[in-house]
Protein backbone atom coordinates (compact mmCIF):
# COMPACT_ATOMS: atom_id res chain seq x y z
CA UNK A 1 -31.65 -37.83 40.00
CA UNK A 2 -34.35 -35.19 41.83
CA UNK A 3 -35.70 -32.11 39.90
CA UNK A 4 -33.63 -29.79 42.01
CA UNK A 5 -30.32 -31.85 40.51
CA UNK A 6 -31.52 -31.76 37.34
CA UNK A 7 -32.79 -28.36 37.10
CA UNK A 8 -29.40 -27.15 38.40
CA UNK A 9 -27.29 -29.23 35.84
CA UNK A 10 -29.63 -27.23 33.01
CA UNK A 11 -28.47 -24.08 34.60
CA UNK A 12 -25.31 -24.75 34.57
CA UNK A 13 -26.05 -25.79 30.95
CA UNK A 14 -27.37 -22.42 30.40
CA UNK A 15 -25.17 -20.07 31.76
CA UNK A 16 -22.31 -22.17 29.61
CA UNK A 17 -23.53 -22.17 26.64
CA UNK A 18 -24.46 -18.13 27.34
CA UNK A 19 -20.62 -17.73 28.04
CA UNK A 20 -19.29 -19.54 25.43
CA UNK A 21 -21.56 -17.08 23.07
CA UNK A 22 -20.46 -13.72 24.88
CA UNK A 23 -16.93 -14.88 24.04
CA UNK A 24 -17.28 -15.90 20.50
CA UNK A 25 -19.10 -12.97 19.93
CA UNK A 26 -15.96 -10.91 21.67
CA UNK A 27 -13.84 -12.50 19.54
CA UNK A 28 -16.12 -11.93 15.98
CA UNK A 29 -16.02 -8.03 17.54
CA UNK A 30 -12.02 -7.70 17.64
CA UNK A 31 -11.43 -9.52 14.32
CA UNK A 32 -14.08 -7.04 12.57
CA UNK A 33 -12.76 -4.39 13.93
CA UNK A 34 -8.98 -4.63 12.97
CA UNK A 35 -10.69 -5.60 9.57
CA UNK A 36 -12.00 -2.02 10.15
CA UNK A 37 -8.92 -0.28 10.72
CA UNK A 38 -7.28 -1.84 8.48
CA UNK A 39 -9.46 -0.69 5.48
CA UNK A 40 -9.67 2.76 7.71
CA UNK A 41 -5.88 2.88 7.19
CA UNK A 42 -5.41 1.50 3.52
CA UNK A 43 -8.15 3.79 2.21
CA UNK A 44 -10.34 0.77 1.11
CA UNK A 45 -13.68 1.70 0.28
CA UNK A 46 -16.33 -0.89 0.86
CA UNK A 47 -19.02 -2.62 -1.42
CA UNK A 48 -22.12 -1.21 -1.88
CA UNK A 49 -24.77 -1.97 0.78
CA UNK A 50 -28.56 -2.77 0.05
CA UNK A 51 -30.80 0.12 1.33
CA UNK A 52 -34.64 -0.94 0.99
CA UNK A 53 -33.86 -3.02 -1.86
CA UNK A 54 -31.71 -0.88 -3.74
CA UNK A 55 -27.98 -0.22 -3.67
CA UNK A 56 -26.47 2.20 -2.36
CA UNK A 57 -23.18 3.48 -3.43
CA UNK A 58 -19.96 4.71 -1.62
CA UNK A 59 -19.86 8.88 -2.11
CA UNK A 60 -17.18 9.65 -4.67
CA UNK A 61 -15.12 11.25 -2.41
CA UNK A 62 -14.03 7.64 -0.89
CA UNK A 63 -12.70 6.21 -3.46
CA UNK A 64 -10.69 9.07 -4.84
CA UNK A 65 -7.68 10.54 -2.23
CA UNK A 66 -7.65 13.62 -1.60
CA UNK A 67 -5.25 15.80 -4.18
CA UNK A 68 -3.48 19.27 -3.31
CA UNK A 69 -1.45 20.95 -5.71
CA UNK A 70 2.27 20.51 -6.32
CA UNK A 71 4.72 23.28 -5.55
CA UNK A 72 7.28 22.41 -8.04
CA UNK A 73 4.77 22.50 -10.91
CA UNK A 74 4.45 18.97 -11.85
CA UNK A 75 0.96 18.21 -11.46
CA UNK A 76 -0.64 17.31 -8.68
CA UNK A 77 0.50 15.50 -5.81
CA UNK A 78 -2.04 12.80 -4.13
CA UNK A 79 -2.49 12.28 0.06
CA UNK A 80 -2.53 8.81 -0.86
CA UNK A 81 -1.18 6.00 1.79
CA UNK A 82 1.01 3.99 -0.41
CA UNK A 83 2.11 1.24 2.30
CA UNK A 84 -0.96 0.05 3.31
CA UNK A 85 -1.55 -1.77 0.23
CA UNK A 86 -2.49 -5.79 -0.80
CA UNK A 87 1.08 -6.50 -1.55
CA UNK A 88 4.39 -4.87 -3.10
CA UNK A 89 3.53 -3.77 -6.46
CA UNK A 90 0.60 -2.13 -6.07
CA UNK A 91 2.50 0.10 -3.44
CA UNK A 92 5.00 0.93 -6.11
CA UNK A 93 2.16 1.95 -8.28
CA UNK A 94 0.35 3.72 -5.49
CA UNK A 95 3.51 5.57 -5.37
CA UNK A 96 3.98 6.09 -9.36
CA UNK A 97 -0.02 7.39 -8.84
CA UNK A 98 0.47 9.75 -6.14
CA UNK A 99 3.37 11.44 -8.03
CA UNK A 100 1.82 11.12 -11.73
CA UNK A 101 5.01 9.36 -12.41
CA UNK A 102 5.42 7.13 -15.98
CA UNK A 103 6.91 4.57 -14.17
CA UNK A 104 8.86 3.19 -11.11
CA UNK A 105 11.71 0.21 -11.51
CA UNK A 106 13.54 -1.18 -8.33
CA UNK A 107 16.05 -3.33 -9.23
CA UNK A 108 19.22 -5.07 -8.34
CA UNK A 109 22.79 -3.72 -8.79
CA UNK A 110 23.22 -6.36 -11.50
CA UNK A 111 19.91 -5.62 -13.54
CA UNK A 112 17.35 -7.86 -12.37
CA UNK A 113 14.28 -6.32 -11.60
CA UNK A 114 12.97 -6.41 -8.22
CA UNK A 115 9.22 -4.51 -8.61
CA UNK A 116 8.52 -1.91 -11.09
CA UNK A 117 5.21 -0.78 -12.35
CA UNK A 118 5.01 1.26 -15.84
CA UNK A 119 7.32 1.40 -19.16
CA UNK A 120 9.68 -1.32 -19.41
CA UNK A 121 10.76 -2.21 -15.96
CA UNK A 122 13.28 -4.58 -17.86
CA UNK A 123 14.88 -2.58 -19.74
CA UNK A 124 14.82 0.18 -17.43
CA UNK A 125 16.57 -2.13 -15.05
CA UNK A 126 19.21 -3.31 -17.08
CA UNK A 127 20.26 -0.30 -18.61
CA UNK A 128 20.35 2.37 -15.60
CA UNK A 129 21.71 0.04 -12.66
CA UNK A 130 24.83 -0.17 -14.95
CA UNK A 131 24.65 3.50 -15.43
CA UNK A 132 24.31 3.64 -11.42
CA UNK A 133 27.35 0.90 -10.71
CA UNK A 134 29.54 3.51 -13.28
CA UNK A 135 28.42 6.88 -12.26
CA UNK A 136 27.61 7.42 -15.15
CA UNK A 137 24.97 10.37 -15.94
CA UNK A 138 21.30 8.98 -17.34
CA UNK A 139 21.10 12.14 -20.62
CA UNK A 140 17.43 12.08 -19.97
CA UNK A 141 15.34 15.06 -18.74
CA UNK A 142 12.46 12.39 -17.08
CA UNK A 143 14.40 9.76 -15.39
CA UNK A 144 16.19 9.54 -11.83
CA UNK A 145 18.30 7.37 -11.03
CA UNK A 146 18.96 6.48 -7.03
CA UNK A 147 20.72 4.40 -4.42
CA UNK A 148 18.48 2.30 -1.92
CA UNK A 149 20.41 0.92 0.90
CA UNK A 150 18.97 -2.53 2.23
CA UNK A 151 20.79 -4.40 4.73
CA UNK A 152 23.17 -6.93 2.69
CA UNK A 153 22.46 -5.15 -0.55
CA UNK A 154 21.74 -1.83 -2.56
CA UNK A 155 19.08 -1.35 -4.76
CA UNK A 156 18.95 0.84 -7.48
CA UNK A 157 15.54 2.83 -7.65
CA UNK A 158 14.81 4.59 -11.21
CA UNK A 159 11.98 7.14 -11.70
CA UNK A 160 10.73 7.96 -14.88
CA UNK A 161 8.77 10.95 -15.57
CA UNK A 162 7.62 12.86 -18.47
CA UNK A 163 9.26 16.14 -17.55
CA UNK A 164 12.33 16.77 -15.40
CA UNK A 165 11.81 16.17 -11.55
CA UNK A 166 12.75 19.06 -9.08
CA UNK A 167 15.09 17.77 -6.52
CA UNK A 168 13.03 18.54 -3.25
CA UNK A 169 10.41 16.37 -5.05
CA UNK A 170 12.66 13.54 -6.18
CA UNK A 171 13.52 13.19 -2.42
CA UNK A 172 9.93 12.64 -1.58
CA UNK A 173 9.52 9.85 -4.28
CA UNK A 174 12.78 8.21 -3.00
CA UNK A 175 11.67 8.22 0.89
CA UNK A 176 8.13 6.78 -0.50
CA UNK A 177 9.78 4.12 -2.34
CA UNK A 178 12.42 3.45 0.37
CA UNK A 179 9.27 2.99 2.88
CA UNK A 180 7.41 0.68 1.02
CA UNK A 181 10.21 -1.14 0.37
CA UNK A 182 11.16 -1.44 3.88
CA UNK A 183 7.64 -2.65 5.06
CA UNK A 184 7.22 -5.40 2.11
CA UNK A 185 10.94 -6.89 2.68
């Protein structure tokens, strides 16, 4: 083999070993950044990062959504994104959160529970998806009782709340719930 062989052979070396680092760095660059969006999305806020040393922590304003005030008179009434979550129950309690509910039950028309977060998700399940099935009326100030239609079954969604729920905001709780039910299942 002459030098000018061999010397081309390394460059070929080279410029493949250059290539096959452009691409894996393009592909380390599109994973991070639907990582990015992602956590842009859910509202994730990352881990503090060292600065010279020293940590440096995420401003407040982050980690907390942003709040405006409730119409109806029942508190406040979070911006929060409660789909983009790690898995199905913490988007029910995102939900329950953003409200400043007392608790949240999804369950079937039988009784079983399906998610719930707060109170007795049991109990709540058993008692008021027979109260649904009859039409019968709940006799408590604080607690809703709705239809969710899935395809092949209905749900029964209850909402529990320490004061009576105005109906224009009881419809927002039920289309929150019915969304984050429709992206988990």
């Amino acid at each position: 083999m002459d030098n000018v062989t061999f010397g081309i052979m390394l460059l070929q070396i080279v410029v493949l070993l250059i290539a096959l680092a452009v691409f894996v760095g393009c592909v380390i660059a599109i994973y991070l950044a639907k990582i990015y969006h992602r956590m842009k999305v859910s509202g994730t806020v990352l881990p503090p990062v060292m600065s010279a040393g020293r940590p440096v922590s995420a401003p407040a304003s982050a980690a907390v959504p942003p709040v405006r005030k409730s119409e109806q008179g029942m508190g406040t009434v979070s911006d929060r994104d409660v789909i983009h979550t790690r898995d199905l129950n913490e988007s029910i309690r995102a939900v329950l959160e953003k409200y400043g509910l007392d608790g949240i039950t999804v369950a079937t028309r039988d009784g079983l529970v399906v998610t719930g977060y707060g109170g007795d998700t049991q109990a709540d399940a058993a008692t008021y998806s027979h109260i649904y099935v009859t039409k019968g009326s709940t006799g408590e100030e604080g607690v809703r009782v709705f239809g969710i239609k899935r395809p092949g079954q209905e749900l029964v969604g209850i909402i529990r709340a320490q004061q009576k729920i105005p109906e224009s905001r009881s419809k927002e709780i039920e289309d929150d719930v019915k969304n984050v039910l429709d992206w988990w299942l």
